[in-house]
C-alpha atoms as a PDB file:
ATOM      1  CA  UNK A   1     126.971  75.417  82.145  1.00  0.00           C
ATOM      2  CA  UNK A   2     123.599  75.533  80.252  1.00  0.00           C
ATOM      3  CA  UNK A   3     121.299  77.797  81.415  1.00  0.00           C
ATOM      4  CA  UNK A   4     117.099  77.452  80.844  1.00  0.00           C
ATOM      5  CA  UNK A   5     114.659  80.326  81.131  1.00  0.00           C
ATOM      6  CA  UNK A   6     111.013  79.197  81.779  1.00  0.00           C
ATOM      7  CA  UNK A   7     108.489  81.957  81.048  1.00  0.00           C
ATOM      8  CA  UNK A   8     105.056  82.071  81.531  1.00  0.00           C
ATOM      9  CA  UNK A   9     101.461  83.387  83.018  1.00  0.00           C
ATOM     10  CA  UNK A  10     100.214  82.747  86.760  1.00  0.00           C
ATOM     11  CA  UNK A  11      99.287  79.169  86.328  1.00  0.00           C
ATOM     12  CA  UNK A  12     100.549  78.239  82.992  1.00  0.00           C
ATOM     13  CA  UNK A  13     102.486  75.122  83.994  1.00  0.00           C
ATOM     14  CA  UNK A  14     105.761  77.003  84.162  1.00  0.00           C
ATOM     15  CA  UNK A  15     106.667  75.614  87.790  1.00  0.00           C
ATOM     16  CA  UNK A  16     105.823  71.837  86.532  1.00  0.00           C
ATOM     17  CA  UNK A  17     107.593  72.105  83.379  1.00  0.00           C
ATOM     18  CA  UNK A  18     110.490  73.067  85.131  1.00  0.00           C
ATOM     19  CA  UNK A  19     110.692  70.684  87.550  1.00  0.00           C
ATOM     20  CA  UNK A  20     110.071  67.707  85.010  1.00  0.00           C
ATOM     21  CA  UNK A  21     112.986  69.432  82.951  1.00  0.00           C
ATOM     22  CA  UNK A  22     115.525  68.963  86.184  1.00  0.00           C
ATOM     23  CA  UNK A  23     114.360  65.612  86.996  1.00  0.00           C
ATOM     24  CA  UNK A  24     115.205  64.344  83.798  1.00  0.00           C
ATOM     25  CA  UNK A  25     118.543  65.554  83.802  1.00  0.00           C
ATOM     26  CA  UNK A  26     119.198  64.589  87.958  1.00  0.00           C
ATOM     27  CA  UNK A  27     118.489  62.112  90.313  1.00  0.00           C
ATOM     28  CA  UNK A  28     118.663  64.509  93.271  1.00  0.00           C
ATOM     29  CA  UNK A  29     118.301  68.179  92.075  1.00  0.00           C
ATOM     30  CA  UNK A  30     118.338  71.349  94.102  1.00  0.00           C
ATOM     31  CA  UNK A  31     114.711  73.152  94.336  1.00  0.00           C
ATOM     32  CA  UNK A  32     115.650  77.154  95.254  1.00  0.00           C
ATOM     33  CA  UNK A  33     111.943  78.153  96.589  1.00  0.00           C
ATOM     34  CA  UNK A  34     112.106  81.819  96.213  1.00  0.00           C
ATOM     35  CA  UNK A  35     108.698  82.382  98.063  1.00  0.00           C
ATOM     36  CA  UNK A  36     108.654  84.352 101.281  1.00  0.00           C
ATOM     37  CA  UNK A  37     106.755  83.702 104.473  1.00  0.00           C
ATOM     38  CA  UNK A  38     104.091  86.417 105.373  1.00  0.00           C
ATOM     39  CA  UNK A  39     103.051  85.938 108.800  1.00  0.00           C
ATOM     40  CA  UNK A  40      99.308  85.858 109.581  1.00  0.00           C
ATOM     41  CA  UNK A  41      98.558  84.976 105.776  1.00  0.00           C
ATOM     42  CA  UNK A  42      97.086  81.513 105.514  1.00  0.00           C
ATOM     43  CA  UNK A  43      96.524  81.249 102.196  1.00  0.00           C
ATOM     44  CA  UNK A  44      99.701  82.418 101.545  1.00  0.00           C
ATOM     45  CA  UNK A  45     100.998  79.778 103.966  1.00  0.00           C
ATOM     46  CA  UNK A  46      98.652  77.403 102.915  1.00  0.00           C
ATOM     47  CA  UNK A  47     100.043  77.362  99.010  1.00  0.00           C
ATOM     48  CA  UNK A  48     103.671  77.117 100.339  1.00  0.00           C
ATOM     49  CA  UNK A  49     102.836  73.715 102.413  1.00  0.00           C
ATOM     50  CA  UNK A  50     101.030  72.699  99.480  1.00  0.00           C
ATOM     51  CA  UNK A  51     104.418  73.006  97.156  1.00  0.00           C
ATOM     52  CA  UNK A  52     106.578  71.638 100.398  1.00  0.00           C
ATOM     53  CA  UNK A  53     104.679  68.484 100.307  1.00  0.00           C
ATOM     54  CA  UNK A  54     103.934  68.056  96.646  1.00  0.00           C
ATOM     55  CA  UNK A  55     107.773  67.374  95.680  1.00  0.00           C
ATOM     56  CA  UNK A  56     108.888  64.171  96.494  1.00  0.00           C
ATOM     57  CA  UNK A  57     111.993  63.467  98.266  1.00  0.00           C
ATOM     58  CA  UNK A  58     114.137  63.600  95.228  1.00  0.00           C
ATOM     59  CA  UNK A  59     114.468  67.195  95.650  1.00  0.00           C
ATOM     60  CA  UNK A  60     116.918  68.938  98.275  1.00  0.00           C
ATOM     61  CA  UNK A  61     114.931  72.324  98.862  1.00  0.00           C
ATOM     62  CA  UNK A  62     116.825  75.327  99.758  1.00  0.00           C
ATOM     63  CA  UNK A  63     114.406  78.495 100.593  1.00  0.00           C
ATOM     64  CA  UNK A  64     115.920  81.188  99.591  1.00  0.00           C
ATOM     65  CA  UNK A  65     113.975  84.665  99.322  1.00  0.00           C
ATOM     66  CA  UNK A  66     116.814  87.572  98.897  1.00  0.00           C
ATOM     67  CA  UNK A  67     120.531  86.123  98.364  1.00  0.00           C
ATOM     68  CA  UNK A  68     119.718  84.390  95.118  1.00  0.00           C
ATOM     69  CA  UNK A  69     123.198  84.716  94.010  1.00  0.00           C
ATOM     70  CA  UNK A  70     125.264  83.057  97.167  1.00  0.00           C
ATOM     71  CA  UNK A  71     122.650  80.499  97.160  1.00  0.00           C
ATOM     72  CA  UNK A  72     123.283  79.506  93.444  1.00  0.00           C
ATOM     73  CA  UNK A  73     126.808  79.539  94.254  1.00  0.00           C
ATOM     74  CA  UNK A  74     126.657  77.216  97.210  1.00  0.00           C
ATOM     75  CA  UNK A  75     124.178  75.191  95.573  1.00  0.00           C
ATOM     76  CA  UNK A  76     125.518  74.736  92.192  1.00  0.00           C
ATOM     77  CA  UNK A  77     128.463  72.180  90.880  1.00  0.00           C
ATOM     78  CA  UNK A  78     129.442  70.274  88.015  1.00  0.00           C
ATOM     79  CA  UNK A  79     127.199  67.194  88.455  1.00  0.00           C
ATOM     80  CA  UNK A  80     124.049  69.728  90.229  1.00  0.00           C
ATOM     81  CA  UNK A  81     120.912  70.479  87.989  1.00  0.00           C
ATOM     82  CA  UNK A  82     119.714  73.436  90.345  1.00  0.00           C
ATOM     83  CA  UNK A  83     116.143  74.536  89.828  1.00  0.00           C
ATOM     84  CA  UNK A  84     114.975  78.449  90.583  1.00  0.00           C
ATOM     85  CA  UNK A  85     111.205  79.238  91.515  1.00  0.00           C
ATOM     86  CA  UNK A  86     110.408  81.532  90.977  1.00  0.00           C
ATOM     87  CA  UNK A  87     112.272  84.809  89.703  1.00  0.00           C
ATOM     88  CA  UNK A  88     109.335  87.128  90.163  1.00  0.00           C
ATOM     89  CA  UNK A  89     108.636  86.202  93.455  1.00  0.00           C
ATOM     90  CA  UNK A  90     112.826  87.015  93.821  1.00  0.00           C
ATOM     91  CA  UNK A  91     112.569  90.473  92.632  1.00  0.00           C
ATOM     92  CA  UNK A  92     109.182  91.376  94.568  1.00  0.00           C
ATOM     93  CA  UNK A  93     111.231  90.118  97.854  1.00  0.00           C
ATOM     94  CA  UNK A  94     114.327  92.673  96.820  1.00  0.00           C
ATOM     95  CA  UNK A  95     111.780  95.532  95.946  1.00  0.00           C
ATOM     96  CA  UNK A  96     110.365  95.287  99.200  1.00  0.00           C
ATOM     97  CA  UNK A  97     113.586  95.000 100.735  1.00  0.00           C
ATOM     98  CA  UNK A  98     114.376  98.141  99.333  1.00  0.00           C
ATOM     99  CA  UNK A  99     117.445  96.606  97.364  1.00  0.00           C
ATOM    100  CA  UNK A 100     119.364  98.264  94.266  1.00  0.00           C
ATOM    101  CA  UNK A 101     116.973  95.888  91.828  1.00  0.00           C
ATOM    102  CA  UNK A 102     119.908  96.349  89.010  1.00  0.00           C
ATOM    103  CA  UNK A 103     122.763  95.809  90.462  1.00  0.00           C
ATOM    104  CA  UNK A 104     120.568  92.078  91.396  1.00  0.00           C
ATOM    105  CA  UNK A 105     120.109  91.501  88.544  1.00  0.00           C
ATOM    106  CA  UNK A 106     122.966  92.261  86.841  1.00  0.00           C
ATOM    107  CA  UNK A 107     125.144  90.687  89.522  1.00  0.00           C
ATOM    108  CA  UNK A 108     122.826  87.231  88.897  1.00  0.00           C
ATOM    109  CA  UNK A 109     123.671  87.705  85.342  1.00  0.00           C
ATOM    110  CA  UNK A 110     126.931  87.857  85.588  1.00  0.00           C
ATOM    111  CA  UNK A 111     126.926  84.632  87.926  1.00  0.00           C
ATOM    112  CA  UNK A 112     125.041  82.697  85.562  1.00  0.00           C
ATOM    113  CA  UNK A 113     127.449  81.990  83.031  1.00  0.00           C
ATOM    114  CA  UNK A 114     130.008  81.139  85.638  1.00  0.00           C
ATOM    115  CA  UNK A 115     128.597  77.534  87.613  1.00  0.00           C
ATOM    116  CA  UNK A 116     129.398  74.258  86.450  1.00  0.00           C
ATOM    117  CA  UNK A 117     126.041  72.594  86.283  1.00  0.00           C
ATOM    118  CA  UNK A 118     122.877  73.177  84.999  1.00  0.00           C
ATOM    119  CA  UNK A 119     120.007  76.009  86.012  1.00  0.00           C
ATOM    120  CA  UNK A 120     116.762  76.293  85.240  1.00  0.00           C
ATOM    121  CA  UNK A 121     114.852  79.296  86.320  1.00  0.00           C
ATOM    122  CA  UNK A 122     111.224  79.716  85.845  1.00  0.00           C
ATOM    123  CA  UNK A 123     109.672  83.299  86.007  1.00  0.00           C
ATOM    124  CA  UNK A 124     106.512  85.310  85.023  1.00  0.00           C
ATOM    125  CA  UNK A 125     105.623  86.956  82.204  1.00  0.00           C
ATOM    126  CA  UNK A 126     103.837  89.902  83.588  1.00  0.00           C
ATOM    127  CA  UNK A 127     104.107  92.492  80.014  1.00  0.00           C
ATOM    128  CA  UNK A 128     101.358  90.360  78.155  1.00  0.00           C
ATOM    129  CA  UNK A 129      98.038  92.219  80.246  1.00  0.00           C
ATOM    130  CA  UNK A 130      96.609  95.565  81.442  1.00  0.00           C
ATOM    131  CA  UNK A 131      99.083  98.547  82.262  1.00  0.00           C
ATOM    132  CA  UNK A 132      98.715  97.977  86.333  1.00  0.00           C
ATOM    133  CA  UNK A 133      97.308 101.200  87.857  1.00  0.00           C
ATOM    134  CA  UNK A 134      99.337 101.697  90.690  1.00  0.00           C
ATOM    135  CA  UNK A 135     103.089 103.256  90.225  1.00  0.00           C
ATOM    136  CA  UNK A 136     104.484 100.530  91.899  1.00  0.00           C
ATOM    137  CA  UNK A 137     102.656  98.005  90.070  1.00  0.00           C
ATOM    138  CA  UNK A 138     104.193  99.855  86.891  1.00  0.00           C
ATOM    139  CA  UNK A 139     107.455  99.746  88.492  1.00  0.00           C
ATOM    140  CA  UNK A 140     107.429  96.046  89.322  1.00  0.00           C
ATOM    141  CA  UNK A 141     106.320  95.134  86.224  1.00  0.00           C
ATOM    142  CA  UNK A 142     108.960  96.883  83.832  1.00  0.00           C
ATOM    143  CA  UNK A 143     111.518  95.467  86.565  1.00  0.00           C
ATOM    144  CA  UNK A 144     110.260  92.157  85.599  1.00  0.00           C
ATOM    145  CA  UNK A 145     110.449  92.888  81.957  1.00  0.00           C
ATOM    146  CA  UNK A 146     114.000  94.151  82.099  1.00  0.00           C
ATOM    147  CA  UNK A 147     114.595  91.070  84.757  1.00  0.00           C
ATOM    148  CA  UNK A 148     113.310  88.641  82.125  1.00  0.00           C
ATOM    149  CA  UNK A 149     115.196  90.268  78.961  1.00  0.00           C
ATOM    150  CA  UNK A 150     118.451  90.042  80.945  1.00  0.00           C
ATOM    151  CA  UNK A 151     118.271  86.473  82.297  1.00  0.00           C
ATOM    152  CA  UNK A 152     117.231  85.182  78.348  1.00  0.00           C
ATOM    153  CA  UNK A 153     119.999  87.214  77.074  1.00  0.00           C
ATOM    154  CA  UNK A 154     122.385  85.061  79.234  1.00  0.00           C
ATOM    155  CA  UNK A 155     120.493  82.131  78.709  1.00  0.00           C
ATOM    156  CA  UNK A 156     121.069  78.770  76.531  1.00  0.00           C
ATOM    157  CA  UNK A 157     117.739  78.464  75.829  1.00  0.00           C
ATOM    158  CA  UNK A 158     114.405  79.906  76.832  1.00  0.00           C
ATOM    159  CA  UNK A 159     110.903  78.599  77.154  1.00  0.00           C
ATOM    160  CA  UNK A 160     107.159  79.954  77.475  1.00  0.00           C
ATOM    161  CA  UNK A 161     104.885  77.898  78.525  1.00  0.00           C
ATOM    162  CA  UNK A 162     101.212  78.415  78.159  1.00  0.00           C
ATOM    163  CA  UNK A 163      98.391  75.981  78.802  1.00  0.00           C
ATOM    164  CA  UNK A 164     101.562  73.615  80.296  1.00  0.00           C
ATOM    165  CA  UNK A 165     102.235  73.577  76.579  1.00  0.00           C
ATOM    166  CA  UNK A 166     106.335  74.597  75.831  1.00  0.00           C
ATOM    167  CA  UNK A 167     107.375  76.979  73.068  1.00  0.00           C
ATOM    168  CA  UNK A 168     110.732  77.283  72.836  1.00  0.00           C
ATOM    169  CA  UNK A 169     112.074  80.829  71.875  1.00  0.00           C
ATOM    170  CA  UNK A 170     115.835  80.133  72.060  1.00  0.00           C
END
């Protein structure tokens, strides 16, 4: 089952790459939204309709903020493309949950390698900026670092895209 890592920045064309990659290899792919819903933030809600409405019917959307995992089981099969967006927004959902973020991760490693189809995840690259100022801004962003390492070491290939430009790294 070949698995695709999609790095980038906020904004970097990451999310569109993604989705152009699993709608060239599947007529009807599955879109994992990883995005949670925060009551009494508009914006917030606001960017999530816009997404909703921007794919076209082609997709078959699954939102999925915690059980990444079960959902890529259930979703995934030998003639699925499944596409994951994002993984950051993933882990910031399980730190807030207050989840064991390594046993998540490893336990989504180890379920990579195992489903039929195809996966593409897209995720952040957050290491490239400032050292955040806050502890738990540190803390998120080595999680993501170590998140990032882990899913590219599992990966068949691996992507950052900057300026909605690819580079492939693997």
């Amino acid at each position: 089952m070949p698995v695709t890592l999609v790095l980038g920045g906020a904004r970097s064309g990451k999310s569109r790459y993604g989705e152009s990659l699993a709608l060239a290899l599947c007529e009807q792919p599955v879109y994992i939204a990883t995005a949670p819903v925060i009551a009494g933030d508009a914006e917030w809600q606001a960017r999530i309709e816009h997404h909703r409405n921007k794919r076209s019917d082609r997709w078959q959307l699954v939102e999925e903020e915690l059980a990444l995992t079960d959902g890529l089981q259930k979703h995934g099969g030998r003639e699925r493309v499944v596409l994951v967006d994002c993984l950051t927004l993933w882990l910031s959902n399980l730190m807030f949950a207050g989840k064991h973020i390594d046993s998540e991760i490893a336990a989504l490693c180890e379920c990579l390698p195992q489903l039929a189809g195809h996966v593409i995840l897209v995720s952040n690259e957050v290491g490239m900026g400032l050292v955040p100022e806050t502890e738990a801004g540190r803390a998120f962003r080595d999680a993501q670092g170590r998140l990032n390492q882990a899913v590219a070491a599992v990966a068949d290939r691996v992507e950052f895209v900057t300026a909605g430009l690819p580079l492939r790294l693997k």
